[in-house]
PDB file of N, CA and C in Angstrom:
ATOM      1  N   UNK A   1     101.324  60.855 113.790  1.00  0.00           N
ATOM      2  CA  UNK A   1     100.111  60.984 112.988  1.00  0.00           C
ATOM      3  C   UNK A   1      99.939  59.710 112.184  1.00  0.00           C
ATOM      4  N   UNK A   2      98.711  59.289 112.381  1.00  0.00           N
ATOM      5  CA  UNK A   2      98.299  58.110 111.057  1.00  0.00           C
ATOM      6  C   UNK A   2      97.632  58.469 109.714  1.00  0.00           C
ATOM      7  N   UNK A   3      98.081  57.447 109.192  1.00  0.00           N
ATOM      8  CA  UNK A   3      97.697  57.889 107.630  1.00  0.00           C
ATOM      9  C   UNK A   3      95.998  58.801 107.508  1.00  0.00           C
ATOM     10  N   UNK A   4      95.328  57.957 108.320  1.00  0.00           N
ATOM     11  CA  UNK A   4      94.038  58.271 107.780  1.00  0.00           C
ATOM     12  C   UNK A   4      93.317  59.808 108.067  1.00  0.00           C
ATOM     13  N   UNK A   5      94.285  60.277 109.306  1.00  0.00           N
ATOM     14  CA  UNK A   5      94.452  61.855 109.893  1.00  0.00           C
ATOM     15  C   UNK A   5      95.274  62.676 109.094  1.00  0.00           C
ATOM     16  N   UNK A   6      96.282  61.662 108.322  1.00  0.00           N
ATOM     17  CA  UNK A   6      97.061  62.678 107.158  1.00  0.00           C
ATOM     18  C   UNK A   6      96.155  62.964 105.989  1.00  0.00           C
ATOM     19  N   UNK A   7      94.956  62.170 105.419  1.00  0.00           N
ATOM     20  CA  UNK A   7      94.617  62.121 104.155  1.00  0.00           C
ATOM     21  C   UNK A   7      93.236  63.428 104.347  1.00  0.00           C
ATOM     22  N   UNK A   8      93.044  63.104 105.968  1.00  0.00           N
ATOM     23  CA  UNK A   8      92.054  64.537 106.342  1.00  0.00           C
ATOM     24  C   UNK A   8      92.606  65.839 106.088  1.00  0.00           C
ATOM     25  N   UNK A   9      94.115  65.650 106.419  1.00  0.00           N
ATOM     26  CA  UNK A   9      94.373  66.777 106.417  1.00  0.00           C
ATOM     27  C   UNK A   9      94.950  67.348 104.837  1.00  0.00           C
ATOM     28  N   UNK A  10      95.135  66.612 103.917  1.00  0.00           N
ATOM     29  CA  UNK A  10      95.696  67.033 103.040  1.00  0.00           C
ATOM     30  C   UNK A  10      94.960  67.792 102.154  1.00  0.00           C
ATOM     31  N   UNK A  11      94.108  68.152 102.112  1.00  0.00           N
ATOM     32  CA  UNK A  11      93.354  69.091 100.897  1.00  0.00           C
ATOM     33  C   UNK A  11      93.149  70.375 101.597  1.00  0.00           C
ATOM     34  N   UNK A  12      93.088  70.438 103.249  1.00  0.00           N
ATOM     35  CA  UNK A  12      93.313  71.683 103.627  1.00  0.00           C
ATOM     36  C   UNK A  12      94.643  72.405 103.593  1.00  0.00           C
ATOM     37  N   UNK A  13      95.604  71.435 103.381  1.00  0.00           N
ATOM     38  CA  UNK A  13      97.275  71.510 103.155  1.00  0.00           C
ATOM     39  C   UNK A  13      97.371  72.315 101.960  1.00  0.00           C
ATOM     40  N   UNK A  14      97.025  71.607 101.016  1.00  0.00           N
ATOM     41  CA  UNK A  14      97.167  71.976  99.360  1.00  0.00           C
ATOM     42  C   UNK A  14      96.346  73.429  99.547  1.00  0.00           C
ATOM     43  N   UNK A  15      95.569  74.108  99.840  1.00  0.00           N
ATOM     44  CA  UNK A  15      94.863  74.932 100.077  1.00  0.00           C
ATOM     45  C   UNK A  15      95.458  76.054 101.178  1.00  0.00           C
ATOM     46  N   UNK A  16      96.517  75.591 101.554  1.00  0.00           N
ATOM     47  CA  UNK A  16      96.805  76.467 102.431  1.00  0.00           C
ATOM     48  C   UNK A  16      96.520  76.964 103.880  1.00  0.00           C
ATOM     49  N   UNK A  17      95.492  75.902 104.336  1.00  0.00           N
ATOM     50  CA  UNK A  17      94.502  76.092 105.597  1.00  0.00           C
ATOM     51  C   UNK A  17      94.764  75.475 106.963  1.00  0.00           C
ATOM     52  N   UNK A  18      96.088  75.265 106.871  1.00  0.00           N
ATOM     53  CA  UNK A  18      97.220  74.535 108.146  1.00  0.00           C
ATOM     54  C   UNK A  18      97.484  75.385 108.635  1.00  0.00           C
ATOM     55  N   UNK A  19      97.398  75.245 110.107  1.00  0.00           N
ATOM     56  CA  UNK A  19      97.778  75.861 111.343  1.00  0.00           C
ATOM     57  C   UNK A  19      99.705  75.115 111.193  1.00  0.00           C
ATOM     58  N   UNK A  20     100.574  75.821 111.872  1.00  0.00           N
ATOM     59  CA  UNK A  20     101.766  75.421 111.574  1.00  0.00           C
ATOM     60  C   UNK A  20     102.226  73.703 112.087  1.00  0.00           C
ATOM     61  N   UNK A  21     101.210  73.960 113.707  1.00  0.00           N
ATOM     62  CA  UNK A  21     101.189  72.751 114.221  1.00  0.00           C
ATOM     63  C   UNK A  21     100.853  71.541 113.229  1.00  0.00           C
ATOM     64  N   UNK A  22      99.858  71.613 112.698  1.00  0.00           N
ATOM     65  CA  UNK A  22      99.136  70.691 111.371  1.00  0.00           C
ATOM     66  C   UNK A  22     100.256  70.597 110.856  1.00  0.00           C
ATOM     67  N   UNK A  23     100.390  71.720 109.885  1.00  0.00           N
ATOM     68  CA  UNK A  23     101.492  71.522 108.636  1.00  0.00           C
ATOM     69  C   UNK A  23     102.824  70.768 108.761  1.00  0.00           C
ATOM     70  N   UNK A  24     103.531  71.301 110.387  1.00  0.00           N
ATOM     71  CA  UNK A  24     104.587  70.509 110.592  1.00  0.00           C
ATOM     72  C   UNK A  24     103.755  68.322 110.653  1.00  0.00           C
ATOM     73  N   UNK A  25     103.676  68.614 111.494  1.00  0.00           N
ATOM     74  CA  UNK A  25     103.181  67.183 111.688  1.00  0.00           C
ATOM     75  C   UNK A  25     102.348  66.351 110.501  1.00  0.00           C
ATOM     76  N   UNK A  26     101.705  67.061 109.603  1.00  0.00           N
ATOM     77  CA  UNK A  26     101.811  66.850 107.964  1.00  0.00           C
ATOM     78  C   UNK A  26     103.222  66.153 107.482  1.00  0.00           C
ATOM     79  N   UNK A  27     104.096  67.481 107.722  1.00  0.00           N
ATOM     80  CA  UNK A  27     105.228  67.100 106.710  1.00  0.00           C
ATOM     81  C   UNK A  27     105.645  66.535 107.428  1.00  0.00           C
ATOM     82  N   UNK A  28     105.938  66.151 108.322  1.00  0.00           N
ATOM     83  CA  UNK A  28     106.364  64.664 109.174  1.00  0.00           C
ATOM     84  C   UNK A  28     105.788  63.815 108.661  1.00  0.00           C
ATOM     85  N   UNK A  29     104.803  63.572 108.651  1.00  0.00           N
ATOM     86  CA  UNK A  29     104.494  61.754 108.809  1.00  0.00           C
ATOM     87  C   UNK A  29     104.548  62.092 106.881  1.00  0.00           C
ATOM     88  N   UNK A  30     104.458  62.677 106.008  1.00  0.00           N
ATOM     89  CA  UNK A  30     104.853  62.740 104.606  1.00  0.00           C
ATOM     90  C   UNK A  30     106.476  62.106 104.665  1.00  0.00           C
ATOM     91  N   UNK A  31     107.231  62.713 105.544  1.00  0.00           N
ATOM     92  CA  UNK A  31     108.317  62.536 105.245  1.00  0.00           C
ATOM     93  C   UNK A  31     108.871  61.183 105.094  1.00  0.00           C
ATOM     94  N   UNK A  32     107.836  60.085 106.164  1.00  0.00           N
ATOM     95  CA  UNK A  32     108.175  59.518 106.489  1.00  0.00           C
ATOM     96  C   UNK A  32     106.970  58.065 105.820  1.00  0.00           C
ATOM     97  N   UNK A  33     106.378  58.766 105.237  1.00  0.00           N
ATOM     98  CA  UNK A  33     105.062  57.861 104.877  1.00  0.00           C
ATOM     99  C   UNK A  33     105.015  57.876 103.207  1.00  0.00           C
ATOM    100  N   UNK A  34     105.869  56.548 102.393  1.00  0.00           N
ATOM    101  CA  UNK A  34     105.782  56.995 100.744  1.00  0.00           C
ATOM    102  C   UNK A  34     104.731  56.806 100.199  1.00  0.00           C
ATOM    103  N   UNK A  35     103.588  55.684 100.820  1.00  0.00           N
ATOM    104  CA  UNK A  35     102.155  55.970 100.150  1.00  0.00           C
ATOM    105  C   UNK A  35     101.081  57.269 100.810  1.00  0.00           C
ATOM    106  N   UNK A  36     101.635  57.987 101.855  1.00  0.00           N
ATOM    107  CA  UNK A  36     100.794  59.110 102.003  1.00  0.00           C
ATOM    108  C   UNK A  36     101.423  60.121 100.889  1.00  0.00           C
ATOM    109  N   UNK A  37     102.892  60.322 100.345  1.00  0.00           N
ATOM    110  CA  UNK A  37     103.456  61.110  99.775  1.00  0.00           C
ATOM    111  C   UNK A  37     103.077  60.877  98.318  1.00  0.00           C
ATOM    112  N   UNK A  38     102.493  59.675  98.118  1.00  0.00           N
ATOM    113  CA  UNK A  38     102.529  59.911  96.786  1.00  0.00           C
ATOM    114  C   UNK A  38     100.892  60.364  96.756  1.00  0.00           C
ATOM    115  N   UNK A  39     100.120  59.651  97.456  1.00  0.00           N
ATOM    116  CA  UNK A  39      98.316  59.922  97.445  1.00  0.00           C
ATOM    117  C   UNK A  39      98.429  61.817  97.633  1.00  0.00           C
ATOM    118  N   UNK A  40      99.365  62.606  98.382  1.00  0.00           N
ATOM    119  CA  UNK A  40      99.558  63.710  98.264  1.00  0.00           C
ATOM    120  C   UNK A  40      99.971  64.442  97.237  1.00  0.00           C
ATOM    121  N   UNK A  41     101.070  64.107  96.661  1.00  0.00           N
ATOM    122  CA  UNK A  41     101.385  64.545  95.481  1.00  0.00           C
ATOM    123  C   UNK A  41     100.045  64.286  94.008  1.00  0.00           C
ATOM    124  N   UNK A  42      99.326  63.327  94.168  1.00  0.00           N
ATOM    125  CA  UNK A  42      98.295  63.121  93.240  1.00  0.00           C
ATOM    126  C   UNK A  42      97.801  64.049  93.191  1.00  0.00           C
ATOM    127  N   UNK A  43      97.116  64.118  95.371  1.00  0.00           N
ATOM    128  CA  UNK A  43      95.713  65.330  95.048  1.00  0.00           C
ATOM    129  C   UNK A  43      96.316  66.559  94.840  1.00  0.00           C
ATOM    130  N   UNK A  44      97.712  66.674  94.705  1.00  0.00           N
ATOM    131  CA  UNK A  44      97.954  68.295  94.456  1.00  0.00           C
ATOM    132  C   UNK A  44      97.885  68.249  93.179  1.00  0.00           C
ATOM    133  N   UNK A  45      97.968  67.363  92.637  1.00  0.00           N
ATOM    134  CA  UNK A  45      98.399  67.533  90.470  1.00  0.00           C
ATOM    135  C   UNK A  45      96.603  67.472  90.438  1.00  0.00           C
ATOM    136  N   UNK A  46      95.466  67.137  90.663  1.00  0.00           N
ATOM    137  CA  UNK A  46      94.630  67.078  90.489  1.00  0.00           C
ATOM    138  C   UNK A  46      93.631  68.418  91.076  1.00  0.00           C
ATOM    139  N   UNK A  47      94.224  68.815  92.169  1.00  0.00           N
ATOM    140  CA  UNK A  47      93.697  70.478  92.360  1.00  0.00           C
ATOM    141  C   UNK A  47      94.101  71.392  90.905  1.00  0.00           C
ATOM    142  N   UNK A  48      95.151  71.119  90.915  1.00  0.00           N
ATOM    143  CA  UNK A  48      95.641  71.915  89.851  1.00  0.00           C
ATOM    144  C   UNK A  48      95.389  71.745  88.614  1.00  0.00           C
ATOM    145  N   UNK A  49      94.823  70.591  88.075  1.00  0.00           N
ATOM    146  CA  UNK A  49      94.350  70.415  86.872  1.00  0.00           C
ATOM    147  C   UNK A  49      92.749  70.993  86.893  1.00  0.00           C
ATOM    148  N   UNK A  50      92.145  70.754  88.208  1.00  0.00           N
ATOM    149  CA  UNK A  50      90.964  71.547  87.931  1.00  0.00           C
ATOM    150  C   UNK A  50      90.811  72.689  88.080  1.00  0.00           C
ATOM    151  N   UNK A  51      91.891  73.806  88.964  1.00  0.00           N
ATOM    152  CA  UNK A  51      92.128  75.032  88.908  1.00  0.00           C
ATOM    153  C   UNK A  51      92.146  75.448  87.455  1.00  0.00           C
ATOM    154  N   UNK A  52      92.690  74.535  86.618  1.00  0.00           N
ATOM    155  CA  UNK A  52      93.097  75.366  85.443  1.00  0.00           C
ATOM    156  C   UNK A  52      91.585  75.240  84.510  1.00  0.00           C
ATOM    157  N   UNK A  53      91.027  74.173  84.561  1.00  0.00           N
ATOM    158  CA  UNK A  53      89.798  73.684  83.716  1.00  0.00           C
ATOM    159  C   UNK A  53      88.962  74.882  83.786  1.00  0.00           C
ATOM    160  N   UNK A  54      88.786  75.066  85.366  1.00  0.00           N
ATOM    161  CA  UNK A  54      87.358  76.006  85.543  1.00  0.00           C
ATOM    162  C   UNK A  54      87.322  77.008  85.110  1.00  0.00           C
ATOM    163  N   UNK A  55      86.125  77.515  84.311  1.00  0.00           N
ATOM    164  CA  UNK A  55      85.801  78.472  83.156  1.00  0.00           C
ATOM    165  C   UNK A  55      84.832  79.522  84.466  1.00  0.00           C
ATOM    166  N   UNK A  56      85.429  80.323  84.572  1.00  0.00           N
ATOM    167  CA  UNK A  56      84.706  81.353  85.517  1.00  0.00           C
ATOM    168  C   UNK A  56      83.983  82.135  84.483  1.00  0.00           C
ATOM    169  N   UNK A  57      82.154  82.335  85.241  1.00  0.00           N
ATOM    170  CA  UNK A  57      81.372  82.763  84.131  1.00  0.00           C
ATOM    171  C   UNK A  57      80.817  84.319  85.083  1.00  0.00           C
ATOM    172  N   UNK A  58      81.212  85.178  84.721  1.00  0.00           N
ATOM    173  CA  UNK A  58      80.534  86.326  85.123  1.00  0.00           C
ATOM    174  C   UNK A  58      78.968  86.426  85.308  1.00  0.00           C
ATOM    175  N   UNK A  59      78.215  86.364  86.352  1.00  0.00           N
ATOM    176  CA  UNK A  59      76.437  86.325  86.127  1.00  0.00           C
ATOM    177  C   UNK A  59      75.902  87.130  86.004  1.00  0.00           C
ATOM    178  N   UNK A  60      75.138  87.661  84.980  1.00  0.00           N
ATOM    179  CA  UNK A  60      74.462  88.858  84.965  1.00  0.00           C
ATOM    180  C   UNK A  60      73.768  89.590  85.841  1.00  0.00           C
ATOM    181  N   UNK A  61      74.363  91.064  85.897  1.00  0.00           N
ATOM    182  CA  UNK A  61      73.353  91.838  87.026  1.00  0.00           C
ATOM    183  C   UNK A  61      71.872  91.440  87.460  1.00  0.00           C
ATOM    184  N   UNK A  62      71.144  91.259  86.893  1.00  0.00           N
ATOM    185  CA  UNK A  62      70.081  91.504  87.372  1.00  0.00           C
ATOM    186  C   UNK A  62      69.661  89.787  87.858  1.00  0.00           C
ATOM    187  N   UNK A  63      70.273  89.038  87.283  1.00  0.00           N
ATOM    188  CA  UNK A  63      70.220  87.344  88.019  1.00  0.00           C
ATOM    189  C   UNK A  63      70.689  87.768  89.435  1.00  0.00           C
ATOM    190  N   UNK A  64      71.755  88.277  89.871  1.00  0.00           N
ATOM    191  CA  UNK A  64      72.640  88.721  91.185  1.00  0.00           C
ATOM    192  C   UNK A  64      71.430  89.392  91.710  1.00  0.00           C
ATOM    193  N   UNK A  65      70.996  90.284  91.331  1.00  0.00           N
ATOM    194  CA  UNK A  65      69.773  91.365  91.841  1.00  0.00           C
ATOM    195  C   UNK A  65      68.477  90.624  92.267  1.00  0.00           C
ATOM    196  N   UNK A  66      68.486  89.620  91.482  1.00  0.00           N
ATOM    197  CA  UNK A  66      66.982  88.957  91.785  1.00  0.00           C
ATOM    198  C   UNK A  66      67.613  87.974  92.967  1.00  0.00           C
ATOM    199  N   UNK A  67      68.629  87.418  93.098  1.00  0.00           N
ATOM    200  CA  UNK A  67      68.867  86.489  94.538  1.00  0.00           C
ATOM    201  C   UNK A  67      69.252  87.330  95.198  1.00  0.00           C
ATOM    202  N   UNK A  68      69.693  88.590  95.460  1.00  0.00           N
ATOM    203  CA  UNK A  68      69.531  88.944  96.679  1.00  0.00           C
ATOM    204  C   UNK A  68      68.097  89.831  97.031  1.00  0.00           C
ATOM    205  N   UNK A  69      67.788  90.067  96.333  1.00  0.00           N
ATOM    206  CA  UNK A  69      65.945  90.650  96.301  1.00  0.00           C
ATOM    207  C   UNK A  69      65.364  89.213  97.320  1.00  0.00           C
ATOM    208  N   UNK A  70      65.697  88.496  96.649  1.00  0.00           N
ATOM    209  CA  UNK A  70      64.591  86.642  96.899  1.00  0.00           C
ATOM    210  C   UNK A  70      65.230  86.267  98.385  1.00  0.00           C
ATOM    211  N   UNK A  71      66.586  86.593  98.400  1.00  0.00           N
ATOM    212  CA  UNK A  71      67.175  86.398 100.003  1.00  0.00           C
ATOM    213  C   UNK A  71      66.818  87.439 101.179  1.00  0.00           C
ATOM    214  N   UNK A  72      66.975  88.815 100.597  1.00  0.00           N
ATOM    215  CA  UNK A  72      66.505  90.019 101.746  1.00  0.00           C
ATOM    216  C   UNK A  72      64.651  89.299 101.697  1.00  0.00           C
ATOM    217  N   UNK A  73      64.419  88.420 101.819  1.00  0.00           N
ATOM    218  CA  UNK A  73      62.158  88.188 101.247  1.00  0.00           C
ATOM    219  C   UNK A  73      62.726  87.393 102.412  1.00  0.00           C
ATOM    220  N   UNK A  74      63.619  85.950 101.667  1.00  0.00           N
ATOM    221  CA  UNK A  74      63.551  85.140 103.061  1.00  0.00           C
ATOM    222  C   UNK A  74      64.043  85.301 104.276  1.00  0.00           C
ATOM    223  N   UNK A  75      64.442  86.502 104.269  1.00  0.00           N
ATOM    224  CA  UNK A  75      65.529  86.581 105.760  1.00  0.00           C
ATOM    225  C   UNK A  75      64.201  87.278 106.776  1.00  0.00           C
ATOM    226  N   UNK A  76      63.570  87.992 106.372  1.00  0.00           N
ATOM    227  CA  UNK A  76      62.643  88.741 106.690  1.00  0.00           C
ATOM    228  C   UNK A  76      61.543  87.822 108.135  1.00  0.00           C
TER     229      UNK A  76
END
């Protein structure tokens, strides 16, 4: 694997979205690659800093009610 197929694959990595085939051959060329390992280790400290930031806002019923009212119009 080359770097630039590792850096595709790494945010589906951190996410969990590797087929085993991927993941192994991930952690191969990681193993073996210290500027893919560290550009990896970044984007994982940086998922995780915005995991923690995001303020999940509950939307009020009837906002929810009016987009799917406005979506069952356009599907039509």
């Amino acid at each position: 694997m080359n770097c630039s197929k590792a850096k595709v694959l790494m945010s589906a990595a951190i996410d969990g979205e590797l087929n085993l085939k991927e993941e192994f051959e991930l952690t191969r060329h990681l193993d073996e690659c210290p500027e893919c390992r560290s550009y990896f280790q970044d984007a994982k400290k940086t998922k995780i800093i915005i995991r923690e930031r995001i303020v999940r806002v509950k939307a009020p019923q009837n906002l929810v009610e009016s987009i799917v009212r406005m979506t069952n119009i356009t599907a039509t």
